[in-house]
Protein backbone atom coordinates (compact mmCIF):
# COMPACT_ATOMS: atom_id res chain seq x y z
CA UNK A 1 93.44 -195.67 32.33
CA UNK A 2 93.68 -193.82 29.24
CA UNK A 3 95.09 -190.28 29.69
CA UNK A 4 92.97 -187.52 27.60
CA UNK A 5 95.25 -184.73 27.50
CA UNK A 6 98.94 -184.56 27.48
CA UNK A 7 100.90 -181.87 29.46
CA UNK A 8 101.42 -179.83 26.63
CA UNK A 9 97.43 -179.82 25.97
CA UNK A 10 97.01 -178.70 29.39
CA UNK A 11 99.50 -176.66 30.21
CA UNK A 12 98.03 -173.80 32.62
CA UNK A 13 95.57 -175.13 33.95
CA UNK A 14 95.17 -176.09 37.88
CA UNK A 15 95.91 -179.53 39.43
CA UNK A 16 91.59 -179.68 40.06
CA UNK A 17 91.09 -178.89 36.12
CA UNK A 18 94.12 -181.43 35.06
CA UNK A 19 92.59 -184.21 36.99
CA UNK A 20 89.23 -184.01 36.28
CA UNK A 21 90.61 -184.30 32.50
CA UNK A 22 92.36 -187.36 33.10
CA UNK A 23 89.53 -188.52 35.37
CA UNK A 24 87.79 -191.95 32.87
CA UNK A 25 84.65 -191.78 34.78
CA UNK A 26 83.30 -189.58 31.89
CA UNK A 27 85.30 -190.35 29.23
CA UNK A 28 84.51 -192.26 26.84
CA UNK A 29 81.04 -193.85 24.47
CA UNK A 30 78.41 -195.34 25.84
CA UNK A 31 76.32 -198.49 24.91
CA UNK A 32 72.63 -197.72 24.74
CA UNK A 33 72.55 -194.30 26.39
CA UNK A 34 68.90 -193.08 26.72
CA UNK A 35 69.88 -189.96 24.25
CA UNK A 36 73.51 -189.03 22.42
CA UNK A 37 74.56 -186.28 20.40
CA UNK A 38 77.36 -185.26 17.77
CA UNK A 39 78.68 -182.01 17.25
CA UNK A 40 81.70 -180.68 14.84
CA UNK A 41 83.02 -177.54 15.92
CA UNK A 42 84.17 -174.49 13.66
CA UNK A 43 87.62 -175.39 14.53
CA UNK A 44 87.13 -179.19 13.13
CA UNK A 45 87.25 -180.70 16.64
CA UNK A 46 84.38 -182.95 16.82
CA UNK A 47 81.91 -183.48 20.34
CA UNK A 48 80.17 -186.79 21.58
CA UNK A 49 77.73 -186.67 24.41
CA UNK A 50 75.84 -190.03 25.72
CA UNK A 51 73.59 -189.39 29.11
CA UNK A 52 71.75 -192.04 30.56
CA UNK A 53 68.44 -190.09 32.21
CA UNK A 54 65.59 -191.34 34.92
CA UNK A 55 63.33 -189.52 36.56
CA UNK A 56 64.14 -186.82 34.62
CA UNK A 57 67.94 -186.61 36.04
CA UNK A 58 71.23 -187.13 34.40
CA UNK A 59 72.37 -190.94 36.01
CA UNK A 60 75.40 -191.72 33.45
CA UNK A 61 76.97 -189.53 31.37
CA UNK A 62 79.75 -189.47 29.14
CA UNK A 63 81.57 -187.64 26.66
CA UNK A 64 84.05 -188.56 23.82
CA UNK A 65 86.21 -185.97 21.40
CA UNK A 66 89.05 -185.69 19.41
CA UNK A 67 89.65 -182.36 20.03
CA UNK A 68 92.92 -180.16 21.84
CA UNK A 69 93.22 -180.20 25.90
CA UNK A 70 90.60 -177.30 26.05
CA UNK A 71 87.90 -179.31 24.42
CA UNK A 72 88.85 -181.84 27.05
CA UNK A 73 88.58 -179.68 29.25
CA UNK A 74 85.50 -178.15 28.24
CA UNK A 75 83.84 -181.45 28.14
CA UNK A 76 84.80 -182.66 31.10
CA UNK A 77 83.94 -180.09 33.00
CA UNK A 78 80.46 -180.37 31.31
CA UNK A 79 79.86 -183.31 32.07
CA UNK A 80 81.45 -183.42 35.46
CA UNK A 81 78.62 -179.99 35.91
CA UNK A 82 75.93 -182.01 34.78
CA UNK A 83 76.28 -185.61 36.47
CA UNK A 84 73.15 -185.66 39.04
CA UNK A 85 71.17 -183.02 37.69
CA UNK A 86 67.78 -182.90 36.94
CA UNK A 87 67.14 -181.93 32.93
CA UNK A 88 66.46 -178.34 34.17
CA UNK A 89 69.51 -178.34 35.84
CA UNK A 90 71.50 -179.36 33.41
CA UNK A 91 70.04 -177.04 30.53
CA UNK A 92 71.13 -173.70 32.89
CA UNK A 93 74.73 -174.96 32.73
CA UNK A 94 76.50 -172.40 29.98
CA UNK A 95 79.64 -171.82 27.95
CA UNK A 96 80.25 -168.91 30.50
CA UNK A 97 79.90 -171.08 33.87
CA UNK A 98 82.68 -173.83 31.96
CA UNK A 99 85.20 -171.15 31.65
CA UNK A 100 85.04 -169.96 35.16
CA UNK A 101 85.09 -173.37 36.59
CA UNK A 102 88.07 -173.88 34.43
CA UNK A 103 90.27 -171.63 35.90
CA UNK A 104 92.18 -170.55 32.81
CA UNK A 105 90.48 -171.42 29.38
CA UNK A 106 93.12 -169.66 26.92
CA UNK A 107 90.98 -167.24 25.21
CA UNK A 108 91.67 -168.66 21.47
CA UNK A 109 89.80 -171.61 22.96
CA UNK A 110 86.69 -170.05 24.67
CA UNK A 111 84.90 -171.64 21.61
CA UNK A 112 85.06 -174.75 22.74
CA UNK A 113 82.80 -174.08 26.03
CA UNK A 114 80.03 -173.40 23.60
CA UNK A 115 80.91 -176.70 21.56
CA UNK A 116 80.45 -178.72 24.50
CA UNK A 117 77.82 -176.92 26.11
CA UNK A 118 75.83 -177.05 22.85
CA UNK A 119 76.63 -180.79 22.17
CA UNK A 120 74.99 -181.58 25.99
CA UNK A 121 71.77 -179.29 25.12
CA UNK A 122 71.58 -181.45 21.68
CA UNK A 123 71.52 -184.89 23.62
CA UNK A 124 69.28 -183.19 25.97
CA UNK A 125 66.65 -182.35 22.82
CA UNK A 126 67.53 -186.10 21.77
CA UNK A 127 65.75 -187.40 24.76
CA UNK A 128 62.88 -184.22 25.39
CA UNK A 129 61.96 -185.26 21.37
CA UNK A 130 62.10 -189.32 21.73
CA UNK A 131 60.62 -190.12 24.95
């Protein structure tokens, strides 16, 4: 299993945020997801969501980056928020809800909820504008 943070990445966050972040289930790319998206971030990290919808619900999902622990964390938590939700669902998930569920998002890094928020809404439009 390939670890995506290191302890010094993650330092300060709980056990439930550290594990999730480690957690491969949804990290990584995807071959032919139903919709993707790419997203660079002001601070240079860049964002990769794949989802895999039916019905109208997020069935796979997963999510690549090359960013710091906290845009790990941020889109992990993401996608770990969206995984069995319907489109709807998914597009009421925000940068604010991420931080709380985190637990201790340092607050030079509350920009990367909104980079991995806004990289899931993108792969979102990818599939509401090619379907």
């Amino acid at each position: 299993m390939e670890k995506t943070g290191n302890k010094k990445e993650t330092a300060g966050y709980p056990k439930e945020v550290i594990d999730l972040l480690n957690d491969p289930k949804f990290f990584g790319r995807m071959n032919d997801p139903t919709s993707s998206a790419y997203l660079k971030g002001p601070c240079g990290d860049s964002m990769e969501f794949y989802l895999v919808i039916e019905d109208k619900r997020i069935t796979g999902i997963k999510y690549y980056t090359d960013g710091c622990g906290a845009t790990k964390a941020c889109a992990a938590m993401v996608a770990h928020l969206a995984y069995g939700k319907t489109i709807n669902g998914a597009l009421d998930i925000s940068a604010s809800e991420v931080i709380k569920q985190l637990k201790g998002l340092p607050e030079d890094h509350l920009h990367c909820s909104l980079l991995s928020v806004s990289t899931l809404y993108r792969a979102i439009a990818d599939y509401l504008l090619h379907r």
